[in-house]
N, C-alpha and C. Protein backbone atom coordinates (compact mmCIF):
# COMPACT_ATOMS: atom_id res chain seq x y z
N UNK A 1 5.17 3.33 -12.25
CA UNK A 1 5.05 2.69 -10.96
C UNK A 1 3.68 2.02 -10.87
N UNK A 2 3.69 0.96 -10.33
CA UNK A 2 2.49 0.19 -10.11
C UNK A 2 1.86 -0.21 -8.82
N UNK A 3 0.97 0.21 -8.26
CA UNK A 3 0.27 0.41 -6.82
C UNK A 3 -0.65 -0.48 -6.95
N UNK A 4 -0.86 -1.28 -5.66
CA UNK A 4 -1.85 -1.98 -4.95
C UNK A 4 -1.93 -1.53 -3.74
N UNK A 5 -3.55 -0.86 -3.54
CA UNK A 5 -4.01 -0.15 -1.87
C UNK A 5 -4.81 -1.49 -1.43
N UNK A 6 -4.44 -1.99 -0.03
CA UNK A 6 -4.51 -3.06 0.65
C UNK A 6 -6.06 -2.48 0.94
N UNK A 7 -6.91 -3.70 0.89
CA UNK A 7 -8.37 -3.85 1.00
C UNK A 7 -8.74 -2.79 2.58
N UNK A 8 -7.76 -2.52 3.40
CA UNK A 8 -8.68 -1.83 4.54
C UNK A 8 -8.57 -0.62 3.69
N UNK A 9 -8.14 0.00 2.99
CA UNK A 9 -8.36 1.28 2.46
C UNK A 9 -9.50 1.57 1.35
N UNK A 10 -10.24 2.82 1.96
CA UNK A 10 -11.37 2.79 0.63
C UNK A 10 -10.86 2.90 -0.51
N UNK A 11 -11.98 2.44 -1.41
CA UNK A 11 -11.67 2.05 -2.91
C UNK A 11 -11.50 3.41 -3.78
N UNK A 12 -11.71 4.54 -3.36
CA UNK A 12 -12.19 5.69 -3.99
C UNK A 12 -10.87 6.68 -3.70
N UNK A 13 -9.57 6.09 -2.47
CA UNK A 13 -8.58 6.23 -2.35
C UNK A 13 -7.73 6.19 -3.63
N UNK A 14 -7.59 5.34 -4.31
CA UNK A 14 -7.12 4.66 -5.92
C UNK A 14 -7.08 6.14 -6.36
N UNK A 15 -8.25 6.90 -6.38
CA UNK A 15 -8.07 8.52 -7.67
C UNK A 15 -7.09 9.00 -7.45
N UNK A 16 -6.70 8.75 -5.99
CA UNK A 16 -5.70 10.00 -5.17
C UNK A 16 -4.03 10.02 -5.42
N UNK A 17 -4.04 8.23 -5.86
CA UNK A 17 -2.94 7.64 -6.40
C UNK A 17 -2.20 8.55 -7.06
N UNK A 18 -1.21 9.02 -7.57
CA UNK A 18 -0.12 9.17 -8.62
C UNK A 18 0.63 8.45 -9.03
N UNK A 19 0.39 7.38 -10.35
CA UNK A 19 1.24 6.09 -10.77
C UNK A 19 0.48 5.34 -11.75
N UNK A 20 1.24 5.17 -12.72
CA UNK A 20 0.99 4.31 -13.95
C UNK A 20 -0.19 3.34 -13.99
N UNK A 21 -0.13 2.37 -12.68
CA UNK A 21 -1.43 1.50 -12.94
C UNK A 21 -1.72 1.26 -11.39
N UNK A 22 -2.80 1.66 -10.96
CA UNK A 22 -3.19 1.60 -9.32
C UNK A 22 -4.43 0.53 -9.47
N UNK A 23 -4.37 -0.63 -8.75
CA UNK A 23 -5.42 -1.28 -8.51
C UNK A 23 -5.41 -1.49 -7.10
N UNK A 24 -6.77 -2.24 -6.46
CA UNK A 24 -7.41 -2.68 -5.17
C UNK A 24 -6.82 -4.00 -5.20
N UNK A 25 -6.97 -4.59 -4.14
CA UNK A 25 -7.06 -5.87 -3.45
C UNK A 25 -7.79 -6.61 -4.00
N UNK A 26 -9.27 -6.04 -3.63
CA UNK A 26 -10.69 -6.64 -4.41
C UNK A 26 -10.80 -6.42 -6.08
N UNK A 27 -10.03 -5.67 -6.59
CA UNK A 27 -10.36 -5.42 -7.78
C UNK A 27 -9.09 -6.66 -8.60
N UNK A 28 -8.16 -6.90 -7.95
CA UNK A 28 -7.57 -8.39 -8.56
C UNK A 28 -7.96 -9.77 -7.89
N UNK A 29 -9.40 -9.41 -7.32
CA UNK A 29 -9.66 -11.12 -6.97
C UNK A 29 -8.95 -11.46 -5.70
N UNK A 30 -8.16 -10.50 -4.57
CA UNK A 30 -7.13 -11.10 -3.74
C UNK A 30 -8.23 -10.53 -2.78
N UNK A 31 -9.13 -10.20 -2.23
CA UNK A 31 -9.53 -10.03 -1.13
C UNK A 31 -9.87 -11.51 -0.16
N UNK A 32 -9.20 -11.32 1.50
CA UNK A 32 -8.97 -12.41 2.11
C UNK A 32 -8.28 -13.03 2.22
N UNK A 33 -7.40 -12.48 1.29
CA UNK A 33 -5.74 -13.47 1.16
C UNK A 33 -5.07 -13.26 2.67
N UNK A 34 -4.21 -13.68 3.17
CA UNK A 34 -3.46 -13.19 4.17
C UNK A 34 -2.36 -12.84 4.22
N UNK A 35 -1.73 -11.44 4.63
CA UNK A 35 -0.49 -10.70 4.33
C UNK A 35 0.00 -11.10 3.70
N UNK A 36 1.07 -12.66 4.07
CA UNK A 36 2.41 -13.32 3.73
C UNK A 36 1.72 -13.77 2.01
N UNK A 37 1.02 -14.42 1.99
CA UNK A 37 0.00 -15.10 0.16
C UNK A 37 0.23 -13.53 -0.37
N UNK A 38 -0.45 -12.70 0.55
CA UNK A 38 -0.94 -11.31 -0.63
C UNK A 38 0.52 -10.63 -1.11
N UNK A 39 1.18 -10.46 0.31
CA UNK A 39 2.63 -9.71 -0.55
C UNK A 39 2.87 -10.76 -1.92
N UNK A 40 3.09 -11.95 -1.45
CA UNK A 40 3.97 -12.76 -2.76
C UNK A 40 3.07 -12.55 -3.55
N UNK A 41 1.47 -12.35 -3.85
CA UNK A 41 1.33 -12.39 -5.37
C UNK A 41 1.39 -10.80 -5.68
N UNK A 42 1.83 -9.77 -4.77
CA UNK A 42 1.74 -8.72 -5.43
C UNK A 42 3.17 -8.39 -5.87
N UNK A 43 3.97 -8.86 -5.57
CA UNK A 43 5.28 -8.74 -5.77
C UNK A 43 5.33 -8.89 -7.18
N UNK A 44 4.72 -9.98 -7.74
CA UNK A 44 4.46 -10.12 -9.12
C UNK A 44 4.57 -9.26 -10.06
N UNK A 45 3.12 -8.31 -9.93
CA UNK A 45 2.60 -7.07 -10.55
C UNK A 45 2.66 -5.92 -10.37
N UNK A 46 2.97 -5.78 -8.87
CA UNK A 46 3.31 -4.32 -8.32
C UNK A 46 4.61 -3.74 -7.72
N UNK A 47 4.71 -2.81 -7.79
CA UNK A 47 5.92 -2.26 -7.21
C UNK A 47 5.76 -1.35 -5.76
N UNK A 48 4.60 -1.26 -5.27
CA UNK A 48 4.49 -0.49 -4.20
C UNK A 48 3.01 -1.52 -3.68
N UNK A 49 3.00 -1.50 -2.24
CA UNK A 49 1.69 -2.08 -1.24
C UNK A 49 1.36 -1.16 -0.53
N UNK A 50 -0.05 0.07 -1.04
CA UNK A 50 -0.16 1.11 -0.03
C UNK A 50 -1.38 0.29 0.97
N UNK A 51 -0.67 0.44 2.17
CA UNK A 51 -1.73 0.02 3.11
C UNK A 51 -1.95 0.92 4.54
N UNK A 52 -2.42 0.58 5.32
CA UNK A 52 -2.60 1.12 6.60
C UNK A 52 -2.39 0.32 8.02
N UNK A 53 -1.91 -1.12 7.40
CA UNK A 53 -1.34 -1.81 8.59
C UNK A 53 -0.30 -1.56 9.07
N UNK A 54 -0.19 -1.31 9.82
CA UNK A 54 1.14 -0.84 10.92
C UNK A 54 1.94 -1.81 11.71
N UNK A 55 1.31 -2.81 11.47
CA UNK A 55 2.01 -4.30 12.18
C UNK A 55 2.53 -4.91 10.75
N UNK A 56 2.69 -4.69 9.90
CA UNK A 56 2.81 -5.94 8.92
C UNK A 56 4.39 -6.36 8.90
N UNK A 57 5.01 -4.87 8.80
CA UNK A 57 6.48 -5.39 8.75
C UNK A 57 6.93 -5.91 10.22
N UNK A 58 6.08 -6.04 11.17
CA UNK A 58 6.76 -6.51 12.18
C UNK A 58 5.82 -8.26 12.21
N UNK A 59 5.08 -8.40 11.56
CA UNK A 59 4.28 -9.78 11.17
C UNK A 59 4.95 -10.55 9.80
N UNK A 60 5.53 -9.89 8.89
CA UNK A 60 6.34 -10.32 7.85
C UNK A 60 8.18 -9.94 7.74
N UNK A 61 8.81 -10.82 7.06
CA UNK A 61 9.87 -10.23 6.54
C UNK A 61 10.04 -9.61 5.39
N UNK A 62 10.13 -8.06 5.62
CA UNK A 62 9.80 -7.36 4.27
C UNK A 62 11.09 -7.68 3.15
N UNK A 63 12.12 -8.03 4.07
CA UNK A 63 13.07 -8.22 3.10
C UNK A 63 13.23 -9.44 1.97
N UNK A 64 11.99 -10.16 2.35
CA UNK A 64 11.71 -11.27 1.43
C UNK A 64 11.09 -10.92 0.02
N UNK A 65 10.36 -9.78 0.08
CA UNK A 65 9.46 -9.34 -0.86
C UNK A 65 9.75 -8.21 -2.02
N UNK A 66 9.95 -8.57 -3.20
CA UNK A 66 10.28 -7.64 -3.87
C UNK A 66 9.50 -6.62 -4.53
N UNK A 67 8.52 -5.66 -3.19
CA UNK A 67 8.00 -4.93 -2.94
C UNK A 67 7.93 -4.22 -2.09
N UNK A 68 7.63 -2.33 -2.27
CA UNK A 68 7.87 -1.59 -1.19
C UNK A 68 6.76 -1.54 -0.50
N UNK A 69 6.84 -0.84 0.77
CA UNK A 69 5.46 -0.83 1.12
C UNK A 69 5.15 0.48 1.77
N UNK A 70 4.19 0.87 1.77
CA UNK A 70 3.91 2.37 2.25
C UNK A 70 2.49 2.27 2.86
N UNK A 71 2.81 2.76 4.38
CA UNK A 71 1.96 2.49 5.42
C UNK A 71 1.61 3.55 5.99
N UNK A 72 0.02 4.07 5.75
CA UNK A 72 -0.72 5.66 6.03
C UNK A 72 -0.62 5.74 7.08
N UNK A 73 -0.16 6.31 8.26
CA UNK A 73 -1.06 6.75 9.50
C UNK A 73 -1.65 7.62 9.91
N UNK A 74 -2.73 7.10 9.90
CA UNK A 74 -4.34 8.24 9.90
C UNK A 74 -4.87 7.71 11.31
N UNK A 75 -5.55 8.62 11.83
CA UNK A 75 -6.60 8.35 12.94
C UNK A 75 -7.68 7.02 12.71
N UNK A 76 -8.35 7.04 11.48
CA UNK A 76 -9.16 5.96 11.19
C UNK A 76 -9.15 5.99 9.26
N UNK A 77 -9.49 4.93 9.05
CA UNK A 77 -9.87 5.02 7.66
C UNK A 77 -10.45 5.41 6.86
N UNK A 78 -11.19 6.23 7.26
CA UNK A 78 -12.43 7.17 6.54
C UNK A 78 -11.51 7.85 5.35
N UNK A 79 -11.69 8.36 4.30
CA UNK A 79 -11.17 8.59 3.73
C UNK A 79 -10.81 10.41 3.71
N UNK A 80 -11.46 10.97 4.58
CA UNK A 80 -11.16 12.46 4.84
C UNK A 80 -10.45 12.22 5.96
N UNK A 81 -10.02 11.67 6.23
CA UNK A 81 -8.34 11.42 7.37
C UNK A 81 -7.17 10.78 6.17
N UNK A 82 -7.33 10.25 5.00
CA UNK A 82 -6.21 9.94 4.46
C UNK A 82 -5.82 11.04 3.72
N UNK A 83 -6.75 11.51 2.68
CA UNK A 83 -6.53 12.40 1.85
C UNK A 83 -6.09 13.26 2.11
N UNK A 84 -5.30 14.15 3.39
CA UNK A 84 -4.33 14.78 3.21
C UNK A 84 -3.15 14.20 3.25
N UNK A 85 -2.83 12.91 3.92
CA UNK A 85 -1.43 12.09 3.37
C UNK A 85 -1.14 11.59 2.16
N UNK A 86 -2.09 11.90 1.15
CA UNK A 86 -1.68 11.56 -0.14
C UNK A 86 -0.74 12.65 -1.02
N UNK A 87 -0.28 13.93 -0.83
CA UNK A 87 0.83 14.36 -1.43
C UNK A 87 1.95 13.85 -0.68
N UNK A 88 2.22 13.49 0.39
CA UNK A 88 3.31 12.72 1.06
C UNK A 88 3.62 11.75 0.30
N UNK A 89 2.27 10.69 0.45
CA UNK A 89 2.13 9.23 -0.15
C UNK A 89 2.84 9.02 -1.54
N UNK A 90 1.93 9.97 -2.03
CA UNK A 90 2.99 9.89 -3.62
C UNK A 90 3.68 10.66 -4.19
N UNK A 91 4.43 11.30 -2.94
CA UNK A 91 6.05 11.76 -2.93
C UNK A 91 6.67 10.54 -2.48
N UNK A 92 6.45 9.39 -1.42
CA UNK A 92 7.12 8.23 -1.39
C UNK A 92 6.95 7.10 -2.41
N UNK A 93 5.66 7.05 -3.00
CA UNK A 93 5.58 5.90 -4.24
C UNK A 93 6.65 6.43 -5.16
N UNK A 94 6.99 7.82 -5.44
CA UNK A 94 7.63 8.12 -6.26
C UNK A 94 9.35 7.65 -6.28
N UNK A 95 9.40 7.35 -5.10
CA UNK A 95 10.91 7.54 -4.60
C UNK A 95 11.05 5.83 -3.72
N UNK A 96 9.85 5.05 -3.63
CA UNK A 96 9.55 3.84 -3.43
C UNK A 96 10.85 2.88 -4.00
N UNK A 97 11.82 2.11 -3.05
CA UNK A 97 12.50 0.98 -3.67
C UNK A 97 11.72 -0.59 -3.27
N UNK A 98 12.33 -1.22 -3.60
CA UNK A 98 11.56 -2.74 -2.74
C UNK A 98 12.54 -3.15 -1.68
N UNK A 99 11.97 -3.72 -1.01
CA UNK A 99 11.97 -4.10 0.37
C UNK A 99 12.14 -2.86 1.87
N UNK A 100 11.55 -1.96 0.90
CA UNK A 100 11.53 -0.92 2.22
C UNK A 100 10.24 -0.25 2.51
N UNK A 101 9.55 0.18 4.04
CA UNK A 101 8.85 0.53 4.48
C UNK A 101 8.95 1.14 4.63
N UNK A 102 7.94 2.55 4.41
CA UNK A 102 7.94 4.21 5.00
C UNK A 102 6.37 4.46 5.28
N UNK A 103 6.52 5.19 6.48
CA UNK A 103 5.12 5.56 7.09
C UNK A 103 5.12 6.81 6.62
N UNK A 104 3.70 7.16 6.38
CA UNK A 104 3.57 8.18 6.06
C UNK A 104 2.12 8.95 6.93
N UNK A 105 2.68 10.03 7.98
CA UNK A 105 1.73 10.96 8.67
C UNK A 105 1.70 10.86 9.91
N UNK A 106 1.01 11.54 10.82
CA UNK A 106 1.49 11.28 12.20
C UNK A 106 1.77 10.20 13.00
């Protein structure tokens, strides 16, 4: 499985990953892109978009994208509010199809 964590998530998130090849936003040159650009070039290379936007599938049509997406909900981004949704997280990357969205946490 191949993961891209959307630039609002810290970079140090990536360890927490479980999956074949996990990269950043910023770490393929895409930081600044905007949603609709970023899904299509990740569709490319990845098979999962872990992010923390909670509007996207209602700002995009996910069914366009042949990528899943998995969306944290944490209090804030700090990364000691995500890191306990990461055995969830990648119990869903694991089980991740494309074009579907699953939230993961309160």
């Amino acid at each position: 499985m191949r993961v891209l964590l959307d630039e609002c998530l810290p970079r140090k998130l990536k360890h927490d990953v479980r999956a074949d090849f996990v990269r950043t936003v910023p770490e393929m040159g895409w930081a600044s892109i905007e949603n609709g650009a970023l899904l299509r070039l990740a569709e490319t290379e990845f098979d999962v978009f872990l992010t923390r936007d909670r509007n996207l599938e209602y700002q995009q049509n996910m069914s366009a994208f042949d990528l899943a997406v998995i969306v944290l909900v944490a209090p804030t981004n700090d990364i000691a509010d995500l890191r306990p949704l990461m055995e969830a997280a990648n119990e869903a990357v694991a089980r991740a199809r494309p074009t579907e969205v699953r939230y993961v946490g309160a």
